[in-house]
N, C-alpha and C. Protein backbone atom coordinates (compact mmCIF):
# COMPACT_ATOMS: atom_id res chain seq x y z
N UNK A 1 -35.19 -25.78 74.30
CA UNK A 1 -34.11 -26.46 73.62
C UNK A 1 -34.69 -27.61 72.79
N UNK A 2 -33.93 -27.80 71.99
CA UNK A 2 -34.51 -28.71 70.96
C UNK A 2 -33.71 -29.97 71.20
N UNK A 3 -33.57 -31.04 72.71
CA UNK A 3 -32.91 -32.07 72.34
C UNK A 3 -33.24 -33.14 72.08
N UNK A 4 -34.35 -33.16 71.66
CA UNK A 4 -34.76 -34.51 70.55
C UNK A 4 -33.72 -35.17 69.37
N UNK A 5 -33.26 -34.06 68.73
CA UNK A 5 -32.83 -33.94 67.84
C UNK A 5 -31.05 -34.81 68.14
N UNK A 6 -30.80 -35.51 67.24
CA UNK A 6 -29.12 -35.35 67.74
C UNK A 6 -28.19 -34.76 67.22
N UNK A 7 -26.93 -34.10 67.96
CA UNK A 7 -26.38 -33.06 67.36
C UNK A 7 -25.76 -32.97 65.72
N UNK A 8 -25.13 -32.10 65.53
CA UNK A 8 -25.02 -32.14 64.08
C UNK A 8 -23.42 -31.81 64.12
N UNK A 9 -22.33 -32.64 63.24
CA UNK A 9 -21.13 -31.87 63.69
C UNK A 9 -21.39 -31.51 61.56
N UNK A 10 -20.70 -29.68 61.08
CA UNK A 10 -20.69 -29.63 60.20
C UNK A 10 -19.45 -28.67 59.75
N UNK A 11 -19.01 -28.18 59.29
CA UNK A 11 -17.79 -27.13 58.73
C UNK A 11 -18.49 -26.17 58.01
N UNK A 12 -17.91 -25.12 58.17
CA UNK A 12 -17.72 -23.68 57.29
C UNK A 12 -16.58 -23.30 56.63
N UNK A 13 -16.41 -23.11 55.46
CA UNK A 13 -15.17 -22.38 54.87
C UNK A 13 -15.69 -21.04 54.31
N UNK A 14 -15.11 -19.92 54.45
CA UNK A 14 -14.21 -18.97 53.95
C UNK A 14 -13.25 -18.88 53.27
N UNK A 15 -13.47 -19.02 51.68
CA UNK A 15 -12.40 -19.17 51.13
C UNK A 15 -12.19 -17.31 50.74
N UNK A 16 -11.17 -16.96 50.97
CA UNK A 16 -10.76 -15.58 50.68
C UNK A 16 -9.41 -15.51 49.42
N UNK A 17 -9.87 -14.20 48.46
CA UNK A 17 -9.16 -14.17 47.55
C UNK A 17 -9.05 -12.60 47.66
N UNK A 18 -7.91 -11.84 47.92
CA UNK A 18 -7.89 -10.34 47.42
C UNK A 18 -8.86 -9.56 48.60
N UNK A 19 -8.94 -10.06 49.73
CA UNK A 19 -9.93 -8.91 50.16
C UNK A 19 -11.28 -9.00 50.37
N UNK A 20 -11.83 -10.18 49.93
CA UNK A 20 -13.06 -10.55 49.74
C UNK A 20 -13.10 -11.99 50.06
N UNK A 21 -14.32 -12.81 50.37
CA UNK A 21 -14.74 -14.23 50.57
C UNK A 21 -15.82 -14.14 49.56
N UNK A 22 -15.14 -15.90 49.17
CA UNK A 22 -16.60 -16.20 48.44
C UNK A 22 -17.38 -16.70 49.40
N UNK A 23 -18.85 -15.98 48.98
CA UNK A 23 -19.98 -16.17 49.90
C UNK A 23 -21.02 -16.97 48.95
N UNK A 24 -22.00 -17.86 49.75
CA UNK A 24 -23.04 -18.36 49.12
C UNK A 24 -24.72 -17.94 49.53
N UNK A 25 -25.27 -17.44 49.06
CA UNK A 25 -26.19 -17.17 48.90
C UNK A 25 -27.69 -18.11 48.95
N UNK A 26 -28.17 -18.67 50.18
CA UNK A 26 -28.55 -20.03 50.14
C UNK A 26 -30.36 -19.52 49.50
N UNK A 27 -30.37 -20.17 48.29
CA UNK A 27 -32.07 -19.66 47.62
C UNK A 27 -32.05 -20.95 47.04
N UNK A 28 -31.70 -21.82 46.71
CA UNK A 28 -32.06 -23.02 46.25
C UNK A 28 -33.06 -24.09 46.78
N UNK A 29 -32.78 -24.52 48.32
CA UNK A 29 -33.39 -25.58 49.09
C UNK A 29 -34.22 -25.25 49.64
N UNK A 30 -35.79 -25.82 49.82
CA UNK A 30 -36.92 -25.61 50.67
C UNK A 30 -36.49 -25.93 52.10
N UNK A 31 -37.04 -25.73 52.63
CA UNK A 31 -36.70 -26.17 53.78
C UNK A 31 -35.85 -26.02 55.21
N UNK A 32 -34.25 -24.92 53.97
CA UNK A 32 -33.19 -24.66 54.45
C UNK A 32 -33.00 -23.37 55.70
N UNK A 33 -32.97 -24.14 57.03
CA UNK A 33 -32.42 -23.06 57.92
C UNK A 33 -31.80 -21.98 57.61
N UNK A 34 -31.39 -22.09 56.61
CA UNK A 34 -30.21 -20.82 56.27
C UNK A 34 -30.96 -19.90 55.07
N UNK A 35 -32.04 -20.27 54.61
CA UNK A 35 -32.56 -19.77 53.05
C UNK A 35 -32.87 -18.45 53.52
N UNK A 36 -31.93 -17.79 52.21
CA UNK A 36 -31.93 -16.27 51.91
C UNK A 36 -30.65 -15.83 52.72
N UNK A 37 -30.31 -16.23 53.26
CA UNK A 37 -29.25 -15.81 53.70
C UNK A 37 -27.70 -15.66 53.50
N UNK A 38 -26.69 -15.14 53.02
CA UNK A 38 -25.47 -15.70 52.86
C UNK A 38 -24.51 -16.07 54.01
N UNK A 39 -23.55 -17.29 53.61
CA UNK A 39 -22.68 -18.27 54.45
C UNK A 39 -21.33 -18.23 53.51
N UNK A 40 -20.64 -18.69 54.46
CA UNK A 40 -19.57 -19.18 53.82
C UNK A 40 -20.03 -20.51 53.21
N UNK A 41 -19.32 -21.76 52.32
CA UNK A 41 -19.40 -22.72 51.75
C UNK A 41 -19.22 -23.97 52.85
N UNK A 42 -19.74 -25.34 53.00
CA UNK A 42 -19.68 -26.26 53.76
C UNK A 42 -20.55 -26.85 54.26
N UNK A 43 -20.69 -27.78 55.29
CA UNK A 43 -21.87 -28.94 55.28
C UNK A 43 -21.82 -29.79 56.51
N UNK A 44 -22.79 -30.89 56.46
CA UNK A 44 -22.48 -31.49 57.52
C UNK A 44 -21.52 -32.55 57.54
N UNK A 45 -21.03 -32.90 58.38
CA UNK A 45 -20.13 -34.30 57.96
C UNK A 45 -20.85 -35.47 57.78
N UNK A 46 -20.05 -36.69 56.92
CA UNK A 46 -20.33 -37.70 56.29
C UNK A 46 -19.77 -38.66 57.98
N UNK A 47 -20.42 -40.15 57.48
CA UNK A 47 -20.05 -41.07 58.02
C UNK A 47 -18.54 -40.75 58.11
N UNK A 48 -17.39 -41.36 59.31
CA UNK A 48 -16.30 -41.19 59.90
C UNK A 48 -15.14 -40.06 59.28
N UNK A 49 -15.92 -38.97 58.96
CA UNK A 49 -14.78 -37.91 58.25
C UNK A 49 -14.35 -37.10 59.34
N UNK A 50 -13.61 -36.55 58.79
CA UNK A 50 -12.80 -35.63 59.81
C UNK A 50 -13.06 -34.47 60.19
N UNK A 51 -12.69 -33.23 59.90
CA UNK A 51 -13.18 -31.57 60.01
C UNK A 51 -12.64 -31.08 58.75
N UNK A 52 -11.42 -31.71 58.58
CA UNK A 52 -10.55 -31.13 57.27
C UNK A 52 -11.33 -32.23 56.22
N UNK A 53 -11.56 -32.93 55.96
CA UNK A 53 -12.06 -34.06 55.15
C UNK A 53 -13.04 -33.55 54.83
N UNK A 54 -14.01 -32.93 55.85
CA UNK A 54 -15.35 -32.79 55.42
C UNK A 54 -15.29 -31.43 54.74
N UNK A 55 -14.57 -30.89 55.60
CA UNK A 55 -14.29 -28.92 54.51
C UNK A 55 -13.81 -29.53 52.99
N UNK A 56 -12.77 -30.37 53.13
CA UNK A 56 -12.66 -30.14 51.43
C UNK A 56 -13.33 -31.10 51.07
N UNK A 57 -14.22 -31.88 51.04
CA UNK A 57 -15.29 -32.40 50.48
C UNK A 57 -16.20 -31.41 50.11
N UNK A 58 -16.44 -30.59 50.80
CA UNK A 58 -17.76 -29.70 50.85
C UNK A 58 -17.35 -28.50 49.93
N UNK A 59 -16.12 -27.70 50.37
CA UNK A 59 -15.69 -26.69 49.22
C UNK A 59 -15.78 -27.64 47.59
N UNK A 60 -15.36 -29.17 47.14
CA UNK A 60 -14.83 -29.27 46.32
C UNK A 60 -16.96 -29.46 45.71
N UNK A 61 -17.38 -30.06 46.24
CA UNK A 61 -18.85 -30.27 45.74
C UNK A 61 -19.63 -28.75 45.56
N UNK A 62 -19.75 -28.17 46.82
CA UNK A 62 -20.17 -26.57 46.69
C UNK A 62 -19.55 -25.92 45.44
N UNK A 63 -18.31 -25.57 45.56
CA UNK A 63 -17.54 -24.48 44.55
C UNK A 63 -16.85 -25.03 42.73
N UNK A 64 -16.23 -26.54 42.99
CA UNK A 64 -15.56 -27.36 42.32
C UNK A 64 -14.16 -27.04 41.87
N UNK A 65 -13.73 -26.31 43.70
CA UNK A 65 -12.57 -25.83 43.93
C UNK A 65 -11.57 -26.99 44.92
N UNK A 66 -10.11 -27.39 44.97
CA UNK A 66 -9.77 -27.97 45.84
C UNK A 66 -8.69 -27.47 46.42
N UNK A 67 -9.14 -27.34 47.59
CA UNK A 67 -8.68 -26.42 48.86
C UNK A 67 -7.21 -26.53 49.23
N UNK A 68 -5.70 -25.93 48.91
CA UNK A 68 -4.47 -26.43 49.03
C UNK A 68 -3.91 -25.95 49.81
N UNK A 69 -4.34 -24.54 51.30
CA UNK A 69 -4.15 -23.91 52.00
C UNK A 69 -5.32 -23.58 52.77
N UNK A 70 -5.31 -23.86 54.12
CA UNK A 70 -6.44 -23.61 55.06
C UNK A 70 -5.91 -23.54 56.08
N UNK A 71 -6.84 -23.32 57.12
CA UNK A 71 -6.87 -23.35 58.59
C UNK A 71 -7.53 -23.55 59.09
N UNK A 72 -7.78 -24.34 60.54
CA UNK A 72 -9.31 -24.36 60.83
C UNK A 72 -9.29 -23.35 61.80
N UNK A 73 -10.53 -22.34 62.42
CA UNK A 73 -9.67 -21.09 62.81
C UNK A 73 -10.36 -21.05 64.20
N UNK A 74 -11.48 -22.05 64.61
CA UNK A 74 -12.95 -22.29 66.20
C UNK A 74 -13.48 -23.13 65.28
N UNK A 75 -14.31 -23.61 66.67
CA UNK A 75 -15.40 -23.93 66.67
C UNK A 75 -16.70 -23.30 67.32
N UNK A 76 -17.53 -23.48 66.74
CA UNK A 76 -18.62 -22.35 67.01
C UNK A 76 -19.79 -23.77 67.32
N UNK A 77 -20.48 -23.81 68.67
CA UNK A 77 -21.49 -24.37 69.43
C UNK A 77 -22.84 -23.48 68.50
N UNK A 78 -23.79 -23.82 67.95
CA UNK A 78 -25.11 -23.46 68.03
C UNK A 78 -26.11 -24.34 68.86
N UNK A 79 -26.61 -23.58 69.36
CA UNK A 79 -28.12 -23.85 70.53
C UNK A 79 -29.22 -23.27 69.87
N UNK A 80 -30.03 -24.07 69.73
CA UNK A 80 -31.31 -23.22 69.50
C UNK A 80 -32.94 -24.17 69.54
N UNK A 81 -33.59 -23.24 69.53
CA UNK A 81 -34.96 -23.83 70.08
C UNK A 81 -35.49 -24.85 69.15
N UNK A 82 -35.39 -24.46 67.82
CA UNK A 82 -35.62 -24.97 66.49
C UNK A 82 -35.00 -25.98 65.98
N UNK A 83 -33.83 -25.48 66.08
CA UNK A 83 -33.03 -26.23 65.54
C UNK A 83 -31.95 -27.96 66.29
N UNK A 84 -31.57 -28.65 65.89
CA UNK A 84 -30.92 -29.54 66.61
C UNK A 84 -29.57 -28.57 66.81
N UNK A 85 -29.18 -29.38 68.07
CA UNK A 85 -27.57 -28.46 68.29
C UNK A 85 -26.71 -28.70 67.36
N UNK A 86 -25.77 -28.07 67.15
CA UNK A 86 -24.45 -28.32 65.74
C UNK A 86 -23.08 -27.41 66.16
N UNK A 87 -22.33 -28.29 66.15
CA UNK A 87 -20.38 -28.12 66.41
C UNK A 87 -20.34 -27.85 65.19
N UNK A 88 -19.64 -26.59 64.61
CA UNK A 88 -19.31 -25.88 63.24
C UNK A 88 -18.45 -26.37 63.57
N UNK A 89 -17.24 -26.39 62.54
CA UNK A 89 -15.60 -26.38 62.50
C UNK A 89 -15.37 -25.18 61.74
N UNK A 90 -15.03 -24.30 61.59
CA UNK A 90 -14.98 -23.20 61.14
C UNK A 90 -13.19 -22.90 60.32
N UNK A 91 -13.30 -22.80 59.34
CA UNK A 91 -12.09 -22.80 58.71
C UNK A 91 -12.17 -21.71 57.72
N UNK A 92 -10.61 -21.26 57.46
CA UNK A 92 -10.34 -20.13 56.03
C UNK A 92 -9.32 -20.93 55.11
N UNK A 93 -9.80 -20.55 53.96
CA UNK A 93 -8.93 -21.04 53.01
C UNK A 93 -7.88 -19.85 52.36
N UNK A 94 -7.20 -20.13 51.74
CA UNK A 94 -6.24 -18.86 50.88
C UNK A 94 -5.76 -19.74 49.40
N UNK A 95 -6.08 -20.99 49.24
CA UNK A 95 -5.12 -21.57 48.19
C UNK A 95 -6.23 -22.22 47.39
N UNK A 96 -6.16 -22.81 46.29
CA UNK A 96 -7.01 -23.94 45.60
C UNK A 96 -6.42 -23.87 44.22
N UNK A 97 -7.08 -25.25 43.32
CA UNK A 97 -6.77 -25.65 42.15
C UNK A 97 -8.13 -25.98 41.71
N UNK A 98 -8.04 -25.64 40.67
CA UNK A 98 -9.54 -26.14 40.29
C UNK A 98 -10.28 -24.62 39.44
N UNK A 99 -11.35 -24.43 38.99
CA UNK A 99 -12.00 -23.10 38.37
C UNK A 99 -13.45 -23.35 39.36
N UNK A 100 -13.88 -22.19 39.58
CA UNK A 100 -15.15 -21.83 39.80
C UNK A 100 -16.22 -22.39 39.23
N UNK A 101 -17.18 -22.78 39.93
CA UNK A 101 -18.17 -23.56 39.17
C UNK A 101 -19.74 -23.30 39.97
N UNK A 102 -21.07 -23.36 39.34
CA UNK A 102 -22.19 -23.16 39.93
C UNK A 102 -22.73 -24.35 41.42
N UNK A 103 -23.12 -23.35 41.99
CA UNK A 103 -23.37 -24.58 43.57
C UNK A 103 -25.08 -24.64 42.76
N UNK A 104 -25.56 -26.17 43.52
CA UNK A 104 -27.31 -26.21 43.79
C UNK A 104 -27.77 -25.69 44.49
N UNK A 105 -26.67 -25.04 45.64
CA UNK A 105 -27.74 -24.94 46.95
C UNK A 105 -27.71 -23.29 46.75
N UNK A 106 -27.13 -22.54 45.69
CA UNK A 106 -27.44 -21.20 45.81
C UNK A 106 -26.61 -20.65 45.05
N UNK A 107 -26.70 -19.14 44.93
CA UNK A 107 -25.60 -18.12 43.95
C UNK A 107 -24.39 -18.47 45.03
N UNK A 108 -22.89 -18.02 44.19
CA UNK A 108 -21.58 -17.86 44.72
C UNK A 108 -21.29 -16.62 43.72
N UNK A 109 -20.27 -16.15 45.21
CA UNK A 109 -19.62 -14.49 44.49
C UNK A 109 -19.36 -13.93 45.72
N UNK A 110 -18.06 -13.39 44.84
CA UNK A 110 -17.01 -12.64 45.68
C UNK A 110 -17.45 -11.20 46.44
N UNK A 111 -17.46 -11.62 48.07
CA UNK A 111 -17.84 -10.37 48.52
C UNK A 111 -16.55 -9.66 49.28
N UNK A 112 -16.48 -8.24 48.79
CA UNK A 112 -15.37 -7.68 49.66
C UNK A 112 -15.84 -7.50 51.50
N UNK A 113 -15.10 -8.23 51.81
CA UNK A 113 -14.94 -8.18 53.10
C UNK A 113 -15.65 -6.81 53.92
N UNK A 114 -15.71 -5.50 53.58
CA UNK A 114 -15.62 -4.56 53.93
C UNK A 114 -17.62 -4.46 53.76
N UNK A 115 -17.74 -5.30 53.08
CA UNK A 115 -19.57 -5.29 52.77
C UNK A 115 -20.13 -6.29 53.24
N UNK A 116 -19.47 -7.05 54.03
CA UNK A 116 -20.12 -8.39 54.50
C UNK A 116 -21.17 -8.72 55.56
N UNK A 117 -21.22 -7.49 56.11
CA UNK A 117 -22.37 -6.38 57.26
C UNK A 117 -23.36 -6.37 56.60
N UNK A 118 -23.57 -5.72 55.55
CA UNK A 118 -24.48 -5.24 55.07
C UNK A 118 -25.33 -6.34 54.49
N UNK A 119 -24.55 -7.26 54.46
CA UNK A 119 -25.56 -8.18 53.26
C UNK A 119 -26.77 -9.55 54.70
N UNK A 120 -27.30 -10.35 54.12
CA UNK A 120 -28.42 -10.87 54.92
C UNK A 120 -27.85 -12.45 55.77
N UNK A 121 -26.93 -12.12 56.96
CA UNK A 121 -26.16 -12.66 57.61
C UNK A 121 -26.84 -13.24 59.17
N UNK A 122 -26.98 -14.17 59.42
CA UNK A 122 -26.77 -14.91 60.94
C UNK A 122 -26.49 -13.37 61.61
N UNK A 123 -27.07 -13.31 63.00
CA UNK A 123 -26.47 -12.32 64.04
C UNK A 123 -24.96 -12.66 64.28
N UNK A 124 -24.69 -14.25 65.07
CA UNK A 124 -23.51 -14.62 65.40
C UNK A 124 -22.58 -14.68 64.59
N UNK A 125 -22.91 -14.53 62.90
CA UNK A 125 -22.30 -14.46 61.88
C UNK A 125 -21.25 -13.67 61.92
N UNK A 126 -21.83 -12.83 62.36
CA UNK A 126 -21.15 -11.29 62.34
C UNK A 126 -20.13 -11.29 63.62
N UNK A 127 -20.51 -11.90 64.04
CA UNK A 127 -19.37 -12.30 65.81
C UNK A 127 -17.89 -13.02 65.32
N UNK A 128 -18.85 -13.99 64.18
CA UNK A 128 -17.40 -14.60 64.20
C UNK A 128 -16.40 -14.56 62.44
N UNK A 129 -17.38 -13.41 62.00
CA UNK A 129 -16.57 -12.82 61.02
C UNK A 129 -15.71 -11.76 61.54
N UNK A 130 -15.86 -11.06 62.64
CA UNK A 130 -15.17 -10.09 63.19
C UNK A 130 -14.15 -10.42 63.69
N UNK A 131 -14.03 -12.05 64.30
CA UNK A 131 -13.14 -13.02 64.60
C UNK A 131 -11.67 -13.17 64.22
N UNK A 132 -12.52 -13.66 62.52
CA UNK A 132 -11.73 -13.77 61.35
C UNK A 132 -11.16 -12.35 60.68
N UNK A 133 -11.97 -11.81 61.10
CA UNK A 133 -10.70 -10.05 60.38
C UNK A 133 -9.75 -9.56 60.91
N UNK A 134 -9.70 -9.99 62.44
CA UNK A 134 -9.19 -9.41 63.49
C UNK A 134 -8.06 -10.38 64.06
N UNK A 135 -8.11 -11.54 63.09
CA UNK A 135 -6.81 -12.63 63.05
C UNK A 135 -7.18 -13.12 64.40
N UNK A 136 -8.09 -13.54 65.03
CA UNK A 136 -8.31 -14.23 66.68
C UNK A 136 -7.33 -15.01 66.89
N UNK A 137 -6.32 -15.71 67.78
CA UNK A 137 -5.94 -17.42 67.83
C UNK A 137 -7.31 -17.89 67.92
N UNK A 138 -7.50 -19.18 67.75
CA UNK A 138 -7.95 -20.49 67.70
C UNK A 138 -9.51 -20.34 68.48
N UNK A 139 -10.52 -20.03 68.71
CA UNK A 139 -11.38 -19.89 69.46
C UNK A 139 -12.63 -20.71 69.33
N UNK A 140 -13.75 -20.88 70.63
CA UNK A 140 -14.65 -21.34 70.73
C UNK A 140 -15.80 -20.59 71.15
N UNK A 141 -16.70 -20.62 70.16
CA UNK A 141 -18.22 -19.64 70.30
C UNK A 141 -18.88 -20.40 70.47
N UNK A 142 -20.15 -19.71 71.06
CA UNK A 142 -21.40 -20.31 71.31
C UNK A 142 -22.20 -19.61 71.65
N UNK A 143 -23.07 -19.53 70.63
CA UNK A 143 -24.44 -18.59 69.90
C UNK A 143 -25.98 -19.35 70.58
N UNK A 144 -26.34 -19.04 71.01
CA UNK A 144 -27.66 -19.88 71.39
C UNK A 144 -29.07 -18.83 70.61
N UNK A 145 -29.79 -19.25 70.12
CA UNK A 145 -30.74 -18.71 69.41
C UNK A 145 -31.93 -19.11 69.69
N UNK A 146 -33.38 -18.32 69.77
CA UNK A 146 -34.84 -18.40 70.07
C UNK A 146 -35.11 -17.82 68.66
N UNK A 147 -35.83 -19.05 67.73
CA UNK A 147 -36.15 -18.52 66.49
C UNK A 147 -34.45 -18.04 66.08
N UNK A 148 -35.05 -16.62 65.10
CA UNK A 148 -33.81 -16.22 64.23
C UNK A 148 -33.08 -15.29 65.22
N UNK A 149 -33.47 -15.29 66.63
CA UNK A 149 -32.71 -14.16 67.52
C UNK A 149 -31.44 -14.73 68.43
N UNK A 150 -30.54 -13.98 68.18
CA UNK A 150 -29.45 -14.45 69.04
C UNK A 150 -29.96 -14.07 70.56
N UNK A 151 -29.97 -14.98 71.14
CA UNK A 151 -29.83 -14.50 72.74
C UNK A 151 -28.45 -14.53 73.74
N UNK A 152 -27.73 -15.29 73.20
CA UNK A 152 -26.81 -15.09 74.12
C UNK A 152 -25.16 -15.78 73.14
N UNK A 153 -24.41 -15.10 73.39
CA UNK A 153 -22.92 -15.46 73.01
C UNK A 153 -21.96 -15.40 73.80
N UNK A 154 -21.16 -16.82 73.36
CA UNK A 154 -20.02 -16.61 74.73
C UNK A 154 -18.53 -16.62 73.80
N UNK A 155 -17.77 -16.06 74.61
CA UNK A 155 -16.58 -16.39 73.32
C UNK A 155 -15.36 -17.23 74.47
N UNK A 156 -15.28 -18.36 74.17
CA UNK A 156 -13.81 -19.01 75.24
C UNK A 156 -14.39 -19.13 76.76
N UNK A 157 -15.76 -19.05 76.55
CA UNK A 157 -16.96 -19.08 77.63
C UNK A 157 -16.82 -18.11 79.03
N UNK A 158 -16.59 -16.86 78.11
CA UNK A 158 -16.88 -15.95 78.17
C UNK A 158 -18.18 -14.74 77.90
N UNK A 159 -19.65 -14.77 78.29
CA UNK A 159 -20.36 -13.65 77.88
C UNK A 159 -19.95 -12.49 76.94
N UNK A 160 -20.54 -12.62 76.03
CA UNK A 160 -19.71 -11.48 74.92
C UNK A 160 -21.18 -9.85 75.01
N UNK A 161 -20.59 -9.09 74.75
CA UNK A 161 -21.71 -8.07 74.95
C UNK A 161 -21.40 -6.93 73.89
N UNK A 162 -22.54 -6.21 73.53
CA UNK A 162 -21.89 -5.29 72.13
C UNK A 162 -20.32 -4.67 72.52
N UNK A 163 -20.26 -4.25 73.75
CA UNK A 163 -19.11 -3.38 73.94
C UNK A 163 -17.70 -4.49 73.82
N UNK A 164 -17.96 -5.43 73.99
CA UNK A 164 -17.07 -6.55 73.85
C UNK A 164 -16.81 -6.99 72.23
N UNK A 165 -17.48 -6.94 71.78
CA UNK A 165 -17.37 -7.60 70.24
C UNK A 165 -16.83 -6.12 69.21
């Protein structure tokens, strides 16, 4: 475990239009835990912000969209060896004002939902996009990871297992 580190609280959005989420594509930042990979849009939180504060801060800087319908839908625990621990807030959007605009931290573009497997995703990613398709209530994950390998997931701290997910 990596607790040197102190934890990280940060948000995810999913903003969905038609069937699809815009996804980001993280190739910009050295350094970045996430590089090469696609995410939904979002960040860590600022000095005394909130969960909703920090999502639409983060959609409006990421996308230069502002978010007028959301939800926050879990929170998702990461553990990992590497990494410091981090409380996601995990949210979907459906509404905004604003036009589309280029992120720094990577490409954006609309992926249909139905391809979101296929593309270069987190293991637990996929846990808690299945989450979100499947309309969950309100839930709490927790992904613990060695390197880029999921070892263990719990859902409502519950052990989750392929036949389960």
């Amino acid at each position: 475990m990596n607790h040197d580190k102190p934890a990280i609280n940060s948000t995810l959005i999913y903003i969905e239009r038609g069937g699809k989420y815009l996804m980001l594509h993280r190739t910009k930042k050295e350094n970045d835990l996430n590089r090469d990979k696609w995410i939904g849009v979002g960040g860590k939180f600022e000095r005394d912000e909130s969960p909703e504060e920090c999502m639409l801060r983060e959609a409006k800087e990421e996308t230069g969209l502002t978010l007028t319908s959301w939800r926050c839908r879990g929170i998702v625990t990461f553990i990992s060896d590497t990494w410091a621990t981090e409380y996601m807030h995990l949210f979907t959007a459906d509404a905004w004002t604003g036009e589309l605009r280029g992120c720094d931290e990577g490409e954006l573009e609309w992926i249909d939902k139905k391809r979101l497997l296929s593309l270069k995703l987190w293991e637990g990613d996929k846990i808690f996009l299945h989450l979100l398709d499947t309309d969950e209530p309100f839930f709490l994950l927790k992904l613990k990871y060695e390197g880029d390998r999921l070892v263990l997931a719990q859902l409502n701290g519950k052990p989750l297992t392929a036949a389960t997910i």
